[in-house]
Protein backbone atom coordinates (compact mmCIF):
# COMPACT_ATOMS: atom_id res chain seq x y z
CA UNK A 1 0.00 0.00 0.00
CA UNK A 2 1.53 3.43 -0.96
CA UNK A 3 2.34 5.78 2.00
CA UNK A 4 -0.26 9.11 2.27
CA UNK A 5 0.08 11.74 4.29
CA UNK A 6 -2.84 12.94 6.49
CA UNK A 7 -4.14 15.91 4.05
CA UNK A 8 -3.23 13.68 0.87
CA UNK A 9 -5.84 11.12 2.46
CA UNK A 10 -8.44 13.73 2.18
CA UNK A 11 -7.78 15.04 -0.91
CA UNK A 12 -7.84 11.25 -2.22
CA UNK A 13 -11.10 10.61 -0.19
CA UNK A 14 -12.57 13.89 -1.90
CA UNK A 15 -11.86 13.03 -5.43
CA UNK A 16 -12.93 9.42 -4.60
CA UNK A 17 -16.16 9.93 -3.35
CA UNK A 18 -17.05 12.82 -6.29
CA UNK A 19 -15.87 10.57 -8.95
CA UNK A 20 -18.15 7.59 -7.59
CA UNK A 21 -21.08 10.13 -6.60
CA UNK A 22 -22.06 12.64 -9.73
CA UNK A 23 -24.46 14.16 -6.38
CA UNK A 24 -21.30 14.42 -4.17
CA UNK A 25 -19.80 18.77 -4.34
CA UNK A 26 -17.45 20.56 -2.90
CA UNK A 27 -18.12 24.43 -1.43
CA UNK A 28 -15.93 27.13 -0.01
CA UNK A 29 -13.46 29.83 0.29
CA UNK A 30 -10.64 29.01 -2.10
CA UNK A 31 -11.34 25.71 -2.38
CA UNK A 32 -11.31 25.84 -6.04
CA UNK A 33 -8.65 27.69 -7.85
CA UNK A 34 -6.49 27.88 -5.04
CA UNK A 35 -7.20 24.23 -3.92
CA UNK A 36 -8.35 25.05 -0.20
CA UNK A 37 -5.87 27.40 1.91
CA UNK A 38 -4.17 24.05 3.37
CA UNK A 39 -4.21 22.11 -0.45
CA UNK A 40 -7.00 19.67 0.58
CA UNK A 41 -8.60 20.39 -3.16
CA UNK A 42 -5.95 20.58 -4.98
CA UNK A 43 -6.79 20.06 -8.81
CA UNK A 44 -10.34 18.91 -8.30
CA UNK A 45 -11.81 21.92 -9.57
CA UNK A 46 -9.74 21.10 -12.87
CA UNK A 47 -11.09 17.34 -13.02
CA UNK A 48 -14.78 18.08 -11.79
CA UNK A 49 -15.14 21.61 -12.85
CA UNK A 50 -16.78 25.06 -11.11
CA UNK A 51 -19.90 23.61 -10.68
CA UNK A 52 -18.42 20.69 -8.36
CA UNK A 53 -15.58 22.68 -6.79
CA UNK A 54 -17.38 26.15 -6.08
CA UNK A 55 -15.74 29.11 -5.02
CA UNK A 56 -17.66 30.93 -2.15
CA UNK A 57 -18.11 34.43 -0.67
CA UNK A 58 -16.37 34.81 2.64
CA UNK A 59 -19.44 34.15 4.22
CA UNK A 60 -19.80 31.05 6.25
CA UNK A 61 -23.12 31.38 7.07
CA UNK A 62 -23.71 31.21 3.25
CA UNK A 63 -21.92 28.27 2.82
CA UNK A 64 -23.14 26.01 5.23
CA UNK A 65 -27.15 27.13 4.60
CA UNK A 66 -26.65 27.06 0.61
CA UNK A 67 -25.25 23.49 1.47
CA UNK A 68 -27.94 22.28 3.98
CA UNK A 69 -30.53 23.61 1.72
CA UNK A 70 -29.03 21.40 -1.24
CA UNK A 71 -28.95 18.56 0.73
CA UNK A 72 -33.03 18.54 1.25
CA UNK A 73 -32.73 18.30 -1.93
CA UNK A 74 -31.05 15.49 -2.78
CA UNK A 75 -27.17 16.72 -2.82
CA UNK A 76 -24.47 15.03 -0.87
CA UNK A 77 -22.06 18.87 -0.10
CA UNK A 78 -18.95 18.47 1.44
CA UNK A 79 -19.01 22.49 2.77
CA UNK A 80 -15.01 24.02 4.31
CA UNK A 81 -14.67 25.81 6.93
CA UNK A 82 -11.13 27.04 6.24
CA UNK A 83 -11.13 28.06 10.32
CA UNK A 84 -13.15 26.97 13.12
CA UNK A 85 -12.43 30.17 14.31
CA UNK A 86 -14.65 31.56 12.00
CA UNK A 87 -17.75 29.22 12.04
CA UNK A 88 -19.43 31.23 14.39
CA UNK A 89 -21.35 32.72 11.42
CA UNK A 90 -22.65 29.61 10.60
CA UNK A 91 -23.64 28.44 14.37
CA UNK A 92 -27.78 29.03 13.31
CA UNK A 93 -27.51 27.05 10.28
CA UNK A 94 -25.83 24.07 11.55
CA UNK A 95 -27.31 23.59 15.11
CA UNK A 96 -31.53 24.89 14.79
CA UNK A 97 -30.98 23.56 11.14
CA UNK A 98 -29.10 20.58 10.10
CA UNK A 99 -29.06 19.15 13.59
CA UNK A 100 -32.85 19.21 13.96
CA UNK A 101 -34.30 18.46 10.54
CA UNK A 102 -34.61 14.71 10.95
CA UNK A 103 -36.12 14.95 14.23
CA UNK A 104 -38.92 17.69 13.64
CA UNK A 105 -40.01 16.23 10.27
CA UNK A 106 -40.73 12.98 11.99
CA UNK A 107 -37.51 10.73 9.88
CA UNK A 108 -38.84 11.97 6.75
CA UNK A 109 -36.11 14.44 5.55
CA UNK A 110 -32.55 14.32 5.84
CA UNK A 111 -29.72 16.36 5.64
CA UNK A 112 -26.33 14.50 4.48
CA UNK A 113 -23.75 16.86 4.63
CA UNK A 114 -20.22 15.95 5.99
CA UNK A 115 -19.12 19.77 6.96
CA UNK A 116 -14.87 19.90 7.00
CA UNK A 117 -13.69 22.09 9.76
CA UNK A 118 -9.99 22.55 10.28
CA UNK A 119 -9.09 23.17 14.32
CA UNK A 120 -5.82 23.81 16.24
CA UNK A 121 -2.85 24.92 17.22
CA UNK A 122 0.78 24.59 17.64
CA UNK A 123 1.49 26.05 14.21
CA UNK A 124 1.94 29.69 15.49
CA UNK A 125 -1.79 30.69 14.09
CA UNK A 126 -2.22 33.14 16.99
CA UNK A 127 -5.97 34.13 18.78
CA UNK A 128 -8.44 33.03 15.47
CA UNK A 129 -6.47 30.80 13.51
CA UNK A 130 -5.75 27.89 16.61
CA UNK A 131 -9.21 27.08 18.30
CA UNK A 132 -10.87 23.98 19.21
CA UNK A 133 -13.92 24.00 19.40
CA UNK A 134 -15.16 20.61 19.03
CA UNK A 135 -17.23 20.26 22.33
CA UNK A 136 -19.48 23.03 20.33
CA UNK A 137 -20.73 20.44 18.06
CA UNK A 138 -20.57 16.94 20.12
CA UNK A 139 -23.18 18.81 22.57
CA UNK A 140 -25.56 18.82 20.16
CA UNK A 141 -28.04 15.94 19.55
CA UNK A 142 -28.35 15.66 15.97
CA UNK A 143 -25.00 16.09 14.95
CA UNK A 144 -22.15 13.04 14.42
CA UNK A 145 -18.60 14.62 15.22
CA UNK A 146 -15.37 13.11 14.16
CA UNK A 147 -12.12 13.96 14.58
CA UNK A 148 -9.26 11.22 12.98
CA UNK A 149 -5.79 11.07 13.67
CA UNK A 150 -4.78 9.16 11.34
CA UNK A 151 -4.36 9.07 7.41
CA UNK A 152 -6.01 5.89 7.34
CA UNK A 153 -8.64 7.24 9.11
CA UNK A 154 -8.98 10.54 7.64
CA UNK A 155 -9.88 8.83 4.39
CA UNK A 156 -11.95 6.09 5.17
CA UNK A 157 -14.23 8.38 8.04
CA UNK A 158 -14.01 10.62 5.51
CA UNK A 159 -15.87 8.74 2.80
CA UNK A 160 -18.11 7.49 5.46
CA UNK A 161 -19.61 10.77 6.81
CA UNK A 162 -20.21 11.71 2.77
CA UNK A 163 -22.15 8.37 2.45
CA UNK A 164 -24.20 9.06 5.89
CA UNK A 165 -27.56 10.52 5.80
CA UNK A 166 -26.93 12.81 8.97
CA UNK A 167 -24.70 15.98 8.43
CA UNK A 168 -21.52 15.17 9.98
CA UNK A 169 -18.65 17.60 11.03
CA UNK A 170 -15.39 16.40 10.38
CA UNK A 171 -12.65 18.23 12.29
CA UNK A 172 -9.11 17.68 10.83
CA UNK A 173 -5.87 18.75 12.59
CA UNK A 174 -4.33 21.65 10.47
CA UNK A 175 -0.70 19.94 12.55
CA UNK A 176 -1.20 16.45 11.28
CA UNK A 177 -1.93 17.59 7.32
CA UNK A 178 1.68 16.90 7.15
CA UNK A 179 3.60 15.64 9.94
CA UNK A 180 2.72 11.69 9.54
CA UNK A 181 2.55 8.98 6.79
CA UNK A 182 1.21 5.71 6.69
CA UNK A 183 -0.42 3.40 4.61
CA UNK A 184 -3.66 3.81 2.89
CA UNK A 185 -5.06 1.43 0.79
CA UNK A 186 -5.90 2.09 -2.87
CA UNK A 187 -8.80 0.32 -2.78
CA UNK A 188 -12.46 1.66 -2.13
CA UNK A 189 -12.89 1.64 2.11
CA UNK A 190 -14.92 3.09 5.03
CA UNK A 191 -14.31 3.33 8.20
CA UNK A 192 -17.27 3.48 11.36
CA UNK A 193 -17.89 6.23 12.83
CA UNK A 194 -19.28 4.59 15.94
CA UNK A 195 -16.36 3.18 17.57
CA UNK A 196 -13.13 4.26 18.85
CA UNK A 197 -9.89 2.26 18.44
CA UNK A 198 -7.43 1.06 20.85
CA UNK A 199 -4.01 2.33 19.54
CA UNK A 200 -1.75 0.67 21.99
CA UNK A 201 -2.51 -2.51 24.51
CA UNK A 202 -1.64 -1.75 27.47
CA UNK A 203 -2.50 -3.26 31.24
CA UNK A 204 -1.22 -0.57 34.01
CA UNK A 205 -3.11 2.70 32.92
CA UNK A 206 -6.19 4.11 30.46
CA UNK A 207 -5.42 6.88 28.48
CA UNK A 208 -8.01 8.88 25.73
CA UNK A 209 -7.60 11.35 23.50
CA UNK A 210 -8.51 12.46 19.80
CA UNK A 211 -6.92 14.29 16.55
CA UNK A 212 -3.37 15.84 17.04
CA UNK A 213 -3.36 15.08 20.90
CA UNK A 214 -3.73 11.11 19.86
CA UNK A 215 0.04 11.53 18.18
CA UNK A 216 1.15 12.91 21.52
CA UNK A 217 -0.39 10.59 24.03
CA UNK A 218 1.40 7.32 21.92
CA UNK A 219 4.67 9.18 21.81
CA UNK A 220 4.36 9.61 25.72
CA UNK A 221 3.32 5.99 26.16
CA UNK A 222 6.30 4.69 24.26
CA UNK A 223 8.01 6.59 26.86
CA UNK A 224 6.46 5.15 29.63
CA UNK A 225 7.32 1.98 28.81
CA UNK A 226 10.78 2.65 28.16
CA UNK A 227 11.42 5.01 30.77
CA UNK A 228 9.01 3.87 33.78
CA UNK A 229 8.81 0.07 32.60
CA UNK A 230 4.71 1.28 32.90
CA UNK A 231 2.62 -0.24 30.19
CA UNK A 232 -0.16 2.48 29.02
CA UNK A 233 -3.20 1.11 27.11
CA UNK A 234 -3.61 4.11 24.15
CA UNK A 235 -8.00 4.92 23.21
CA UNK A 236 -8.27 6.85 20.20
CA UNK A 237 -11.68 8.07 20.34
CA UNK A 238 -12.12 8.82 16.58
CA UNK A 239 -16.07 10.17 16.79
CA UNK A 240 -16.71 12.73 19.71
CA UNK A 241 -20.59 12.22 19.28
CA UNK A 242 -21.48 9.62 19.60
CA UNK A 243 -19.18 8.70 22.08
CA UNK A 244 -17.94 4.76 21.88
CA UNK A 245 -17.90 4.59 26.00
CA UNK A 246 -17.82 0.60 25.88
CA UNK A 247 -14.48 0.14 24.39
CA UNK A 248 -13.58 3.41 27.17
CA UNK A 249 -15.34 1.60 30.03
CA UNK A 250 -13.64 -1.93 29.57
CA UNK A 251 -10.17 -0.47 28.97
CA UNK A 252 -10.91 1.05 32.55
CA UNK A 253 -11.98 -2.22 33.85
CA UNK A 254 -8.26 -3.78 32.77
CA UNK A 255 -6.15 -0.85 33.90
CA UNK A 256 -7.79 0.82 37.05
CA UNK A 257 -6.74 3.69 35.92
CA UNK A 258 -7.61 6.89 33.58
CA UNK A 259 -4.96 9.83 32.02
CA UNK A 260 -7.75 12.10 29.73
CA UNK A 261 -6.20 14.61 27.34
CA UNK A 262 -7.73 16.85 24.96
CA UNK A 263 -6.41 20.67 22.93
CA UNK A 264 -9.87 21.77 23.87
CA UNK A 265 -10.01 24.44 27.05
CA UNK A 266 -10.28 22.06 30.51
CA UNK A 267 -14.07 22.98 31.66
CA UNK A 268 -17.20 21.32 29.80
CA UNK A 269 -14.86 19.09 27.25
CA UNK A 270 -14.85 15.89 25.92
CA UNK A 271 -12.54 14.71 28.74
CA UNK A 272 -15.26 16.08 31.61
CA UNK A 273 -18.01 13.88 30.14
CA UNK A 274 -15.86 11.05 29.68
CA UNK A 275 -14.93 11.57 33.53
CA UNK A 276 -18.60 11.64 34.36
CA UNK A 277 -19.48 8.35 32.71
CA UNK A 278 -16.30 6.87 33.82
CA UNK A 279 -17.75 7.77 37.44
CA UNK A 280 -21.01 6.68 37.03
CA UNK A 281 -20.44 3.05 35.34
CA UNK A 282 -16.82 2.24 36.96
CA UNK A 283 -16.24 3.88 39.83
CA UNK A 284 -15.20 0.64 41.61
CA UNK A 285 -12.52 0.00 39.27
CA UNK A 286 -10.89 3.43 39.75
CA UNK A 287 -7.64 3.24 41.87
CA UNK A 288 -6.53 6.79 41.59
CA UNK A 289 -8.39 9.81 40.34
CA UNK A 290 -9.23 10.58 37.00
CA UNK A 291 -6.70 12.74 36.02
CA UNK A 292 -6.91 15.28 32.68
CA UNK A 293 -4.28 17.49 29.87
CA UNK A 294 -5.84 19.85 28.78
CA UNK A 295 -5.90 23.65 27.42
CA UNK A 296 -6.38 26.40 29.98
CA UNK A 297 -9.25 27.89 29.90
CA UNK A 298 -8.19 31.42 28.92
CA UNK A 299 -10.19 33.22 26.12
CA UNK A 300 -7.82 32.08 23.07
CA UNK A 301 -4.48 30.26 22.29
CA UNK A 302 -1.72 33.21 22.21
CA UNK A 303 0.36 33.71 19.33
CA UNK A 304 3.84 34.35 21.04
CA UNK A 305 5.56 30.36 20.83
CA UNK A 306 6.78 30.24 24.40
CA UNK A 307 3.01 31.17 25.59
CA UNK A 308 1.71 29.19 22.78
CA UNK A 309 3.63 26.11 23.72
CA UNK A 310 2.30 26.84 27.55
CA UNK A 311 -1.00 26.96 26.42
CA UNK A 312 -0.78 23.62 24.26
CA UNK A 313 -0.66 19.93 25.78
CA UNK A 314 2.95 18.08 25.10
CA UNK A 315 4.48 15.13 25.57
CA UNK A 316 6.21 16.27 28.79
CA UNK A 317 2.83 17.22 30.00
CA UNK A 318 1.01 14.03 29.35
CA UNK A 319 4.25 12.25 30.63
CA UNK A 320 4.09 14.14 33.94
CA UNK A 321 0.49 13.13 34.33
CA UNK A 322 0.57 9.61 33.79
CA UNK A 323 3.22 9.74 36.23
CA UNK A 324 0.70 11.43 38.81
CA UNK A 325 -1.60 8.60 38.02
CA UNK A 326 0.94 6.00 38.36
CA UNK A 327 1.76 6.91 41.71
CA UNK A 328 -1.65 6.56 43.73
């Protein structure tokens, strides 16, 4: 199998899924003759034309109703958001819109619309090109989040969420477009987007994590092992909502004990409701606290590195944790 890098995987994916799909269409700012501010459309507007590969305003809001409005209609959109940062715009459209319009026509419209959102930091993109916001979106009923950390994954999830009749946000890690290969198979492929993975067997301690974080969280495992001799079993949660909380719970069962990390800021996140069920189902299995990496919770990521790099989880960080937790 030929080696792909993470944004190469959904560039593939893209062209894929419009070449099998005349319904499938691309929409956004640059997307076309630029090819998308990161290169995630590069040359699809020349092999599927304007039409396909549209050009927007720079007007989010636009984008994502124009899209939800061709997907009543029969349309499969794949909207960009170049930013999270800037989705704000579009907050009406996708949550009292797309979220709801299954449930309050009784199952008999849907909306299937798999909206691309790049999210984070640690590329010095400053207060409102860095966020992550994905505990925006897995809040709301209605709406399937996913956020791969793979290339494998970012392809196959990818083609997924276009096939699925609910709109789907798909967050991808602008740090991961290009800082790991792997394998990705030429052939057609899905992958759920149900169920997280388990990266790394381990027996002496839980940890969970998503996107860009995942990378971290298996590089400070490997250290673990080699450093500590302690043997961390590695969750990669892969869909945010709905969360997979069996393959969570049982991992817990094994290990006795949780490390939670996440880029989003510490109160309300992904890693607070996984704490919450973790408390509420296994709480007898726990034999030190649930401990969490996280973001501060300071109005935005700063733009100056050293600050940046405070603000951001690290290896070092998730090391020193999983340490903590050892230690009980």
């Amino acid at each position: 199998m030929p080696l792909s890098t993470y944004i190469d995987a959904i560039n593939t994916a893209l062209r894929e899924e419009m070449t099998r799909d005349e319904k499938v269409y691309i929409i956004g700012e640059d997307v076309g003759v630029m090819g998308g501010a990161f290169k995630a459309t590069k040359g699809l507007i020349e092999e599927f034309g304007p039409d396909r590969v549209i050009d927007s305003p720079l007007a989010e809001g636009i984008i994502v109703s124009s899209s939800i409005g061709s997907a009543m209609a029969g349309m499969r959109p794949v909207p960009e958001i170049q930013f999270v940062d800037f989705v704000t715009p579009a907050m009406d459209a996708i949550t009292q819109q797309a979220a709801k319009l299954r449930y309050r026509s009784a199952g008999t419209q849907t909306c299937p619309l798999t909206l691309r959102i790049c999210y984070g930091g640690g590329v010095g993109g400053g207060l409102y090109h860095s966020q992550t916001n994905t505990t925006w979106f897995a809040h709301e009923p209605g709406l399937r989040v996913i956020a791969p950390s793979t290339p494998y994954d970012a392809k196959g999830m990818l083609k997924a969420a276009i096939r699925d009749d609910n709109p789907v946000i798909y967050f991808e890690h602008k740090k991961l477009y290009r800082s790991i290969k792997e394998e990705v198979p030429s052939e057609d492929y899905t992958v759920s987007l149900d169920k997280a993975v388990v990266r790394r067997e381990g027996s002496d301690m839980t940890a969970v994590s998503y996107g860009y974080t995942m990378q971290l969280m298996l590089q400070a495992a490997d250290k673990m092992k080699s450093e500590h001799g302690i043997n961390v079993e590695c969750i990669d949660l892969r869909t945010l909502n709905p969360l997979d909380t069996d393959t969570i719970l049982n991992s817990v069962a094994k290990t006795n004990r949780v490390v939670l990390v996440q880029e989003d800021h510490r109160t309300l996140g992904i890693s607070s409701e996984i704490s919450a069920v973790i408390a509420e189902q296994a709480f007898e299995c726990l034999d030190a606290p649930i401990l969490r990496v996280t973001a501060p919770d300071i109005p935005a990521i700063p733009f100056a590195p050293p600050l940046e790099k405070f603000y951001m989880p690290t290896v070092e960080k998730i090391m020193n944790a999983m340490e903590r937790c050892a230690q009980y």
